[in-house]
C-alpha atoms as a PDB file:
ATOM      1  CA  UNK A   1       5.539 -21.376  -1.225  1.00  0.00           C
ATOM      2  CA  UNK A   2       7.141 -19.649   2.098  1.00  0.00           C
ATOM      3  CA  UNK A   3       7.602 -17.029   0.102  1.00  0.00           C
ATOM      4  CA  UNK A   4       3.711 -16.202  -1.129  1.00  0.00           C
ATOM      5  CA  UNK A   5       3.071 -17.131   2.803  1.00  0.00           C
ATOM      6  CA  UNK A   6       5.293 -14.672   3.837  1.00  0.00           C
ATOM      7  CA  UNK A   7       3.877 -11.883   1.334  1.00  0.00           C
ATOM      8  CA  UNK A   8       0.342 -13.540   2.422  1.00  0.00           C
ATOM      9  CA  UNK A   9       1.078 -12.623   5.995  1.00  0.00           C
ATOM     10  CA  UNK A  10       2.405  -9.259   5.193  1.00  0.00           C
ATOM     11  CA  UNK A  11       0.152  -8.296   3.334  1.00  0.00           C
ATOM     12  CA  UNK A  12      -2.748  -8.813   5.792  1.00  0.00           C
ATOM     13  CA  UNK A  13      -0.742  -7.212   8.406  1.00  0.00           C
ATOM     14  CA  UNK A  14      -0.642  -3.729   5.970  1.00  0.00           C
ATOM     15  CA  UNK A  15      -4.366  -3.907   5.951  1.00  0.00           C
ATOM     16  CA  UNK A  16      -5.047  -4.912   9.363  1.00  0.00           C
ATOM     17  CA  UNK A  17      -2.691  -2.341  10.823  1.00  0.00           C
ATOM     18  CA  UNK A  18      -3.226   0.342   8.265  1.00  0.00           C
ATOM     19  CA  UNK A  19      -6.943   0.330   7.407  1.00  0.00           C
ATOM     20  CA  UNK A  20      -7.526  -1.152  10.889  1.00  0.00           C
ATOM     21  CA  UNK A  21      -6.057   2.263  12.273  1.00  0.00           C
ATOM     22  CA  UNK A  22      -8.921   4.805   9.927  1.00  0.00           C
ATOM     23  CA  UNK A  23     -11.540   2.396  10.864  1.00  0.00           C
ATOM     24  CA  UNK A  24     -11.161   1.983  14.750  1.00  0.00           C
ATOM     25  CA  UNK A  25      -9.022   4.427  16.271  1.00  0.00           C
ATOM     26  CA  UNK A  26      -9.497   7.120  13.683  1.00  0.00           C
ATOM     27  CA  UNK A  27     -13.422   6.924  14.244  1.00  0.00           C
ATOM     28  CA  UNK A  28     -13.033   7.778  17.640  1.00  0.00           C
ATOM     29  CA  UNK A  29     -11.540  12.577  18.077  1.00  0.00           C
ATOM     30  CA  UNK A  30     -10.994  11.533  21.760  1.00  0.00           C
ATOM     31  CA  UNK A  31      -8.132   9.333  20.430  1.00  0.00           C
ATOM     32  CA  UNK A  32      -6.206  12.059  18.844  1.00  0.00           C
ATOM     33  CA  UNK A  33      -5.083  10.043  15.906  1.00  0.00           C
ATOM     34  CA  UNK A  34      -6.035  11.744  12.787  1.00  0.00           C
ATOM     35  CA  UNK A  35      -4.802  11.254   9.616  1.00  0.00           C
ATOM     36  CA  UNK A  36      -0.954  11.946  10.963  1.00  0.00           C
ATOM     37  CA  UNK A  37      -1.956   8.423  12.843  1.00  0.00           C
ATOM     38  CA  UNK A  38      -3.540   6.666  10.201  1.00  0.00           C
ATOM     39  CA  UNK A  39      -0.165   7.353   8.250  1.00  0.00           C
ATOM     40  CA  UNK A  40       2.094   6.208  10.682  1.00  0.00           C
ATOM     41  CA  UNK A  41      -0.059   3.111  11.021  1.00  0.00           C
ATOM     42  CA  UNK A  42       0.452   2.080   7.664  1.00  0.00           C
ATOM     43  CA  UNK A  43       4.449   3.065   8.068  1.00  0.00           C
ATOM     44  CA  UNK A  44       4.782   0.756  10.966  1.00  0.00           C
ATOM     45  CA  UNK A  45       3.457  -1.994   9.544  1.00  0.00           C
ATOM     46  CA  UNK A  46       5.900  -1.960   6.362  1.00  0.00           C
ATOM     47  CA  UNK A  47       8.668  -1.669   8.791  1.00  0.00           C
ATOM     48  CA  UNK A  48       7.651  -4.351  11.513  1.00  0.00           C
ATOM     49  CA  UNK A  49       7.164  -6.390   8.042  1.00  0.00           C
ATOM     50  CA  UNK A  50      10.331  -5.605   6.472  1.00  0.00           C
ATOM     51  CA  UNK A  51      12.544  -6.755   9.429  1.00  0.00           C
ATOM     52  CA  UNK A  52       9.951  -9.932  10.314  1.00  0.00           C
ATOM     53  CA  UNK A  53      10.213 -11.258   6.201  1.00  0.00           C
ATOM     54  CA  UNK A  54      11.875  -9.410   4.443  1.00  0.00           C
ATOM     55  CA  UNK A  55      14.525 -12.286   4.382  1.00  0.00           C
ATOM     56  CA  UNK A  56      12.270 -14.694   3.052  1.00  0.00           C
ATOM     57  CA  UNK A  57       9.779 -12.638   0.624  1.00  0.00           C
ATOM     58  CA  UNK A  58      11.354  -9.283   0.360  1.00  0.00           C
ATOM     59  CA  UNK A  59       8.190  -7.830   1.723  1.00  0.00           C
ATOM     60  CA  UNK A  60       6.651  -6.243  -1.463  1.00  0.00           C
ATOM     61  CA  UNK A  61       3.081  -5.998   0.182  1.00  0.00           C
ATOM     62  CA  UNK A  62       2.123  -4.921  -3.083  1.00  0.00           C
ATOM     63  CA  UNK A  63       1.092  -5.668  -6.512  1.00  0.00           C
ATOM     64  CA  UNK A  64       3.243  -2.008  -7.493  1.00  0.00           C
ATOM     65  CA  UNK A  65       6.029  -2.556  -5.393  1.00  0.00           C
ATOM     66  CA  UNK A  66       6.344  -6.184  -7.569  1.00  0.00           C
ATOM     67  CA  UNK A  67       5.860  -4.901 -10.673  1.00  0.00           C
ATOM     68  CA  UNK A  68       8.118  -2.102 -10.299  1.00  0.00           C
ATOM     69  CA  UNK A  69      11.074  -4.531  -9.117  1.00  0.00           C
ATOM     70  CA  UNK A  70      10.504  -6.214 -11.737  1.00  0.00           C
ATOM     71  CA  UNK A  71      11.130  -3.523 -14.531  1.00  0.00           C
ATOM     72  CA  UNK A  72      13.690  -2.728 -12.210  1.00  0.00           C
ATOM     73  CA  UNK A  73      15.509  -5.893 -12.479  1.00  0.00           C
ATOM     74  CA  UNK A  74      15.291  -7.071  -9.095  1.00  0.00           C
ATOM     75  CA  UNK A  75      12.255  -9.426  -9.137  1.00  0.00           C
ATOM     76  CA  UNK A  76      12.056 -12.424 -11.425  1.00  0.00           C
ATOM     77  CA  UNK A  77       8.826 -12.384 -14.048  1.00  0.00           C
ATOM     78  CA  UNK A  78       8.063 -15.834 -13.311  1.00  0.00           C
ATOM     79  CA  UNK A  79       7.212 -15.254  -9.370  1.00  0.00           C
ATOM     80  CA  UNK A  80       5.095 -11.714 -10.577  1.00  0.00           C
ATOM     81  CA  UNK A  81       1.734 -13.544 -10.813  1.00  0.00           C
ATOM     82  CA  UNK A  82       1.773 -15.400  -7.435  1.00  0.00           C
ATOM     83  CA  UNK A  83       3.193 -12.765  -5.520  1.00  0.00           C
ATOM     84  CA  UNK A  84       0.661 -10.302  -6.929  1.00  0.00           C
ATOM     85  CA  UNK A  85      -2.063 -13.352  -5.848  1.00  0.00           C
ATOM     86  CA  UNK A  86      -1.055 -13.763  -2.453  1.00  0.00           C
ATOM     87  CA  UNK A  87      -0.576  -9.909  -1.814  1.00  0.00           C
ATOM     88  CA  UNK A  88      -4.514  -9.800  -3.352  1.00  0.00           C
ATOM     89  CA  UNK A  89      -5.456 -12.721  -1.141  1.00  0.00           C
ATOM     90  CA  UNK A  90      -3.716 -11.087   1.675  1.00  0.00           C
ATOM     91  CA  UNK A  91      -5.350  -7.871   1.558  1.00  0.00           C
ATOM     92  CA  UNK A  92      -8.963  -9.500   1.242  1.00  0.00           C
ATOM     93  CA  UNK A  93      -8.203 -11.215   4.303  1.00  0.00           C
ATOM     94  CA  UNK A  94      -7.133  -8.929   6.709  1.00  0.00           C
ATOM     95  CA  UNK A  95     -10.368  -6.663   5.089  1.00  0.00           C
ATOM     96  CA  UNK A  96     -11.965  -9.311   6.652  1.00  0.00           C
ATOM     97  CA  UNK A  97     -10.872  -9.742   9.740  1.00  0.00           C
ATOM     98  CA  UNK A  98     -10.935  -6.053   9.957  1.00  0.00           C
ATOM     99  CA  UNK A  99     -14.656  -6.199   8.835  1.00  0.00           C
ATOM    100  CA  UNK A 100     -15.822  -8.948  11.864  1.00  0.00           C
ATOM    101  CA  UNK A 101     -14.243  -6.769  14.260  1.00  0.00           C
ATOM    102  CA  UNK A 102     -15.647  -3.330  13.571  1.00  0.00           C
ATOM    103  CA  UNK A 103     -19.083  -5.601  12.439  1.00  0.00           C
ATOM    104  CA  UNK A 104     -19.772  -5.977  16.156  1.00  0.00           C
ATOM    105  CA  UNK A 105     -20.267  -2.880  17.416  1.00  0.00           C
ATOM    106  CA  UNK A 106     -24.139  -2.105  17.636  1.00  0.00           C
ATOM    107  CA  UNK A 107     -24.994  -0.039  14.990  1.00  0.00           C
ATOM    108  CA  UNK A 108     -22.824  -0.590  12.491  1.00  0.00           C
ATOM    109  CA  UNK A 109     -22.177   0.562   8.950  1.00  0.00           C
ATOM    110  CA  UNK A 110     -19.383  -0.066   6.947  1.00  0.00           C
ATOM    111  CA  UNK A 111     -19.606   3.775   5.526  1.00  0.00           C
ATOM    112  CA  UNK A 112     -16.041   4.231   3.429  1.00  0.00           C
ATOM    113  CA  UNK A 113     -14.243   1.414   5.460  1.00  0.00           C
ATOM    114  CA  UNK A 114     -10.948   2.993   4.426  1.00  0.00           C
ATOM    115  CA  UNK A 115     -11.717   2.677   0.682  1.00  0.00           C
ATOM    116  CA  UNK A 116      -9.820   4.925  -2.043  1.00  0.00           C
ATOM    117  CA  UNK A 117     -11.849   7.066  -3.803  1.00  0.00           C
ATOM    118  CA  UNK A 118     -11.761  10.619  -5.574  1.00  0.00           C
ATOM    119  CA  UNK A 119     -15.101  13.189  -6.294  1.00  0.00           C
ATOM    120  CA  UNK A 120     -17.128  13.000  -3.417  1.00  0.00           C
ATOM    121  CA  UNK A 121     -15.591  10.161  -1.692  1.00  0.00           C
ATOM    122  CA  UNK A 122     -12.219  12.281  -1.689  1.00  0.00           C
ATOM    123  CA  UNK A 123     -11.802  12.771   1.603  1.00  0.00           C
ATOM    124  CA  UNK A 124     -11.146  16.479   0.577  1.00  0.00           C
ATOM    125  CA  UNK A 125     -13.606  16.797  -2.330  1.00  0.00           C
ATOM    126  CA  UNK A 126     -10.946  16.280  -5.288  1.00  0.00           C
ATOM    127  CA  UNK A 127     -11.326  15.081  -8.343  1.00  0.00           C
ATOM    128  CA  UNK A 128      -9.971  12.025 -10.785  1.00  0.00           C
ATOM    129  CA  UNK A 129      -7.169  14.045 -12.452  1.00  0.00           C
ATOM    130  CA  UNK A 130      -5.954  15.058  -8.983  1.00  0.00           C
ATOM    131  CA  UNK A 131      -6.214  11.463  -7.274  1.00  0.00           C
ATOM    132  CA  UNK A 132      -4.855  10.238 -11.276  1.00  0.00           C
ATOM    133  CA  UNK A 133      -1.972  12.279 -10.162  1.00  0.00           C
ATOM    134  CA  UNK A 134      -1.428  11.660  -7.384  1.00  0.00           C
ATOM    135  CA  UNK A 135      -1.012   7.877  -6.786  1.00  0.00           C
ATOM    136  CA  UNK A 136       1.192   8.362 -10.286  1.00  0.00           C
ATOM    137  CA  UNK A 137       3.428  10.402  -8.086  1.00  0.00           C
ATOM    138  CA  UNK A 138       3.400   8.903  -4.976  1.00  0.00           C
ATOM    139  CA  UNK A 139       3.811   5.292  -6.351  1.00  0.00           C
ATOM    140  CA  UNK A 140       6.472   6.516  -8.743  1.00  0.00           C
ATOM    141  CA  UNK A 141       8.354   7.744  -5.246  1.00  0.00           C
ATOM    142  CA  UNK A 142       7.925   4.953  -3.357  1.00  0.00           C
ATOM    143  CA  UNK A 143       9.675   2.691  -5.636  1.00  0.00           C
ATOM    144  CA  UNK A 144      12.516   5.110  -5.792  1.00  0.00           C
ATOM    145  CA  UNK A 145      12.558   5.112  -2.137  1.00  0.00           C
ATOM    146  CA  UNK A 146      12.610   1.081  -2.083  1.00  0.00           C
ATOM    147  CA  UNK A 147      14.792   0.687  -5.230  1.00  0.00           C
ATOM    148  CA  UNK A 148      17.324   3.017  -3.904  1.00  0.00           C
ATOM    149  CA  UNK A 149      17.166   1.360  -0.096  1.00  0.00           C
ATOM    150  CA  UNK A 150      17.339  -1.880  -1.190  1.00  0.00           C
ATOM    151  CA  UNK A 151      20.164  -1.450  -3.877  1.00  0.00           C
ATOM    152  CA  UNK A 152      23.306  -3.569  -3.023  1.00  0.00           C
ATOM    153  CA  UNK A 153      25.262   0.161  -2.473  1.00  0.00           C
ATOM    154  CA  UNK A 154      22.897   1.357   0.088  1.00  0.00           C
ATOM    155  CA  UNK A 155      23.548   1.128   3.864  1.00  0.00           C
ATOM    156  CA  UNK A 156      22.758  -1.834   5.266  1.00  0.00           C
ATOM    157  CA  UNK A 157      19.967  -2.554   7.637  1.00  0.00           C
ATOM    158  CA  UNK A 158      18.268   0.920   7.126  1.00  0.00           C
ATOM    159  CA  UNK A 159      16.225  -0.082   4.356  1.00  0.00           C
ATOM    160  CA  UNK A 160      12.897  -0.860   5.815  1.00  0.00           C
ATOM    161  CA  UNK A 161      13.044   2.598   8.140  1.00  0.00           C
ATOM    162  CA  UNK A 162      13.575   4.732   4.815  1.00  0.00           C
ATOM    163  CA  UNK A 163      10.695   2.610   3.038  1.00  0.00           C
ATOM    164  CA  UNK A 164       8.570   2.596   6.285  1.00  0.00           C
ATOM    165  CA  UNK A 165       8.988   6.388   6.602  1.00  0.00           C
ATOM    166  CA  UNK A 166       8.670   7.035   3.044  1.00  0.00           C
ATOM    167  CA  UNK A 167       4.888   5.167   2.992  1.00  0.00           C
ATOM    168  CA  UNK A 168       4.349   7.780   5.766  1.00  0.00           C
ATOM    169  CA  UNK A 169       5.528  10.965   3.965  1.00  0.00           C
ATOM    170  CA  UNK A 170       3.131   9.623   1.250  1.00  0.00           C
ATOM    171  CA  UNK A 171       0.266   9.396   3.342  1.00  0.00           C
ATOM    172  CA  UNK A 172       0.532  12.361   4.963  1.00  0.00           C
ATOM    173  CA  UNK A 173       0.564  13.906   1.584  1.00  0.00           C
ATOM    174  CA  UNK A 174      -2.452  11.281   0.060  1.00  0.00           C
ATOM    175  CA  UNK A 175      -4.707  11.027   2.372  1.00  0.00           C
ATOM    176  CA  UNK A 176      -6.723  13.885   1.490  1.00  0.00           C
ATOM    177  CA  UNK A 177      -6.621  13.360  -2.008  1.00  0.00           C
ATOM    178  CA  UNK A 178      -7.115   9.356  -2.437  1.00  0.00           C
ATOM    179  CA  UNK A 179      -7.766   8.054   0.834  1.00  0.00           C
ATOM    180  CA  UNK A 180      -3.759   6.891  -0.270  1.00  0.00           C
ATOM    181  CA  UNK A 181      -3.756   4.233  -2.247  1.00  0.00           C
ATOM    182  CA  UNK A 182      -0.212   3.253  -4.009  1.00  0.00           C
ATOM    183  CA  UNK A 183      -1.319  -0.182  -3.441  1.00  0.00           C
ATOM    184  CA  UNK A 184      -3.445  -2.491  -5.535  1.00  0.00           C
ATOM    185  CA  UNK A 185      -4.320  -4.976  -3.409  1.00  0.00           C
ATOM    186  CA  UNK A 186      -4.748  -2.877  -0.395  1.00  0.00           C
ATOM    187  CA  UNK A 187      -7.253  -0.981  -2.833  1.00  0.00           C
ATOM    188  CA  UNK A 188      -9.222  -4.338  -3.790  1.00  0.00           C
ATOM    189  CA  UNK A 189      -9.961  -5.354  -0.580  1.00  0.00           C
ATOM    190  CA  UNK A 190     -11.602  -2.856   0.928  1.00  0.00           C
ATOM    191  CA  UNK A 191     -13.446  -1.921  -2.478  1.00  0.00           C
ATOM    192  CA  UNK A 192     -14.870  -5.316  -1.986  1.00  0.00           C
ATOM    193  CA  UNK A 193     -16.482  -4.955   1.354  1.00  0.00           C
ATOM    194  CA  UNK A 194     -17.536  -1.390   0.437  1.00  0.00           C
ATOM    195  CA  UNK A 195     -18.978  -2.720  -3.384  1.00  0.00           C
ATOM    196  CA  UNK A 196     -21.276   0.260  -5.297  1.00  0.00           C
ATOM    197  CA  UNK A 197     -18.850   3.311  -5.632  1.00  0.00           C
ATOM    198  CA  UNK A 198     -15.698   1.589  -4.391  1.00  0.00           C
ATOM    199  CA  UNK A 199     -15.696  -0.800  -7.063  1.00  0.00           C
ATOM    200  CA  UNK A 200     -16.457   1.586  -9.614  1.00  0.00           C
ATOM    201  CA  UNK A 201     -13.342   4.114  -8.770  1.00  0.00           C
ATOM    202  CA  UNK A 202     -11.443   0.637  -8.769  1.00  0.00           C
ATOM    203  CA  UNK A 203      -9.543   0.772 -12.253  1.00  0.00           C
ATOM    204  CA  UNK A 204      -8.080   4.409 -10.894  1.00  0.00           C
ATOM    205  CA  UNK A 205      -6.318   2.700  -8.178  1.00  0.00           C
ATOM    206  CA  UNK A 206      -4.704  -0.190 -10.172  1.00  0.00           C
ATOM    207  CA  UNK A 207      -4.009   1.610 -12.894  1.00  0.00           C
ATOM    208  CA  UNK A 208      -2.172   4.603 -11.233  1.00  0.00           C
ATOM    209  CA  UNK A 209       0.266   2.517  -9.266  1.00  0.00           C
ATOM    210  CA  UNK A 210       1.050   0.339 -11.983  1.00  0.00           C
ATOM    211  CA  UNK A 211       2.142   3.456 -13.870  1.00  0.00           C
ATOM    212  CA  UNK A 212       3.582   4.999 -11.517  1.00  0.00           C
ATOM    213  CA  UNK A 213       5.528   1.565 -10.435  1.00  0.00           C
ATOM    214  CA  UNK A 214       6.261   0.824 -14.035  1.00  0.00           C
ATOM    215  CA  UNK A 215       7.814   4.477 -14.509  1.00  0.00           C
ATOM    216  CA  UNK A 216       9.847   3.996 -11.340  1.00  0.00           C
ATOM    217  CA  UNK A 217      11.202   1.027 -12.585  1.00  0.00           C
ATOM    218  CA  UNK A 218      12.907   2.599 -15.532  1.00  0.00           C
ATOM    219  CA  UNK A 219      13.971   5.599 -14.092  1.00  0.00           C
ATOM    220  CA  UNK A 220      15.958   3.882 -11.109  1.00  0.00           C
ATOM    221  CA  UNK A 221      17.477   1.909 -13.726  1.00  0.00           C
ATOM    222  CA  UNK A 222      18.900   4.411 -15.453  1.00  0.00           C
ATOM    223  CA  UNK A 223      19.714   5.748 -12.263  1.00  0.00           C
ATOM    224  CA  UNK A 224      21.640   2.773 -10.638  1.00  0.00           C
ATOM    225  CA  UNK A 225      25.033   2.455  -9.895  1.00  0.00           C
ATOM    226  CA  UNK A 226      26.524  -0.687 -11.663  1.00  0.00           C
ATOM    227  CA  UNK A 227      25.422  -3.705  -8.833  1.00  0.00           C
ATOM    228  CA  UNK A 228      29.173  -5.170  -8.799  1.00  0.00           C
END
């Protein structure tokens, strides 16, 4: 139970921080932000996570980064479906504190609230075989980057920089293209608030991860030095 608690709190944090960073600060030129911010947003809050539960949960954050442990062999099958629960759960509810903060402001829409998308809610205009792509790619990447940081060979203590930093190398690449996804739940809960289009481009952002986790998985071990 600490455990889904931990990935609970995590998770919310990801959203908060992340999506909290395109809807707020992002909203406003005069900030300066940008998408360069809105990446390093989302990088920060995998590392402040990492070092704050990482000890207790791992700090997966995300339905991909389970799954691809997992086929890894580094994340028992039997504690896939709760994590993947809590990180869900998670998600919704930072969305949702996320959505009573920017709700009152006079005026407000919700517009995109930091959903994924591709077509014409690609924030540059591309389509599904480019977003399909994509968060294959960067997903695929990311668990390399975590697999690799987290293996029992790496140097210690540096793993949640190199996974923080990755998430920003992938954003800074994305962001155009999906909105950057490479996370499920981070994916469901702001489709949910956004509903119509958002929760019709759903599958793509599910799917792709998963694959891309999945193929990760495989590849890394193959990869891996023996554990001993």
């Amino acid at each position: 139970m600490k455990k889904l608690v931990a990935e609970f709190i995590g998770t919310l944090w990801l959203v908060l921080g992340g999506c909290g960073s395109a809807v707020l600060a992002a909203a406003f030129p005069e900030l300066g932000i940008g998408f360069a911010g809105v990446a390093l947003a989302f990088g920060l809050t995998v590392v402040t996570m990492a070092y704050a539960i990482g000890h207790i949960s791992g700090c997966h954050l995300n339905p991909a980064v389970s799954v691809g442990l997992w086929i890894g062999g580094r994340f028992d099958q039997k504690d896939l479906l709760p994590y993947i629960i809590a990180q869900v759960l998670g998600a919704i509810a930072g969305a949702g504190i996320l959505y009573l903060i920017v709700s009152g402001k006079s005026g407000f829409e919700i517009g995109g609230f930091a959903a994924n998308g591709y077509g014409e809610h690609s924030p540059g205009g591309y389509n599904m075989l480019s977003a399909l792509i994509t968060e294959v790619v960067m997903t695929f990447m990311f668990l390399i980057i975590i697999l690799g940081a987290t293996h029992p060979k790496a140097p210690k203590g540096f793993a949640g920089l190199a996974i923080g930093l990755g998430l920003v190398l992938i954003h800074l690449i994305s962001i155009p293209v999906t909105n950057t996804s490479v996370n499920p739940a981070r994916s469901t809960s702001q489709a949910l608030f956004v509903g119509d289009w958002a929760i019709s481009q759903l599958w793509l952002f599910w799917l792709a991860p998963l694959v891309g986790a999945a193929l990760a998985g495989l590849v890394y071990k193959f990869l891996s030095p023996n554990d001993a």
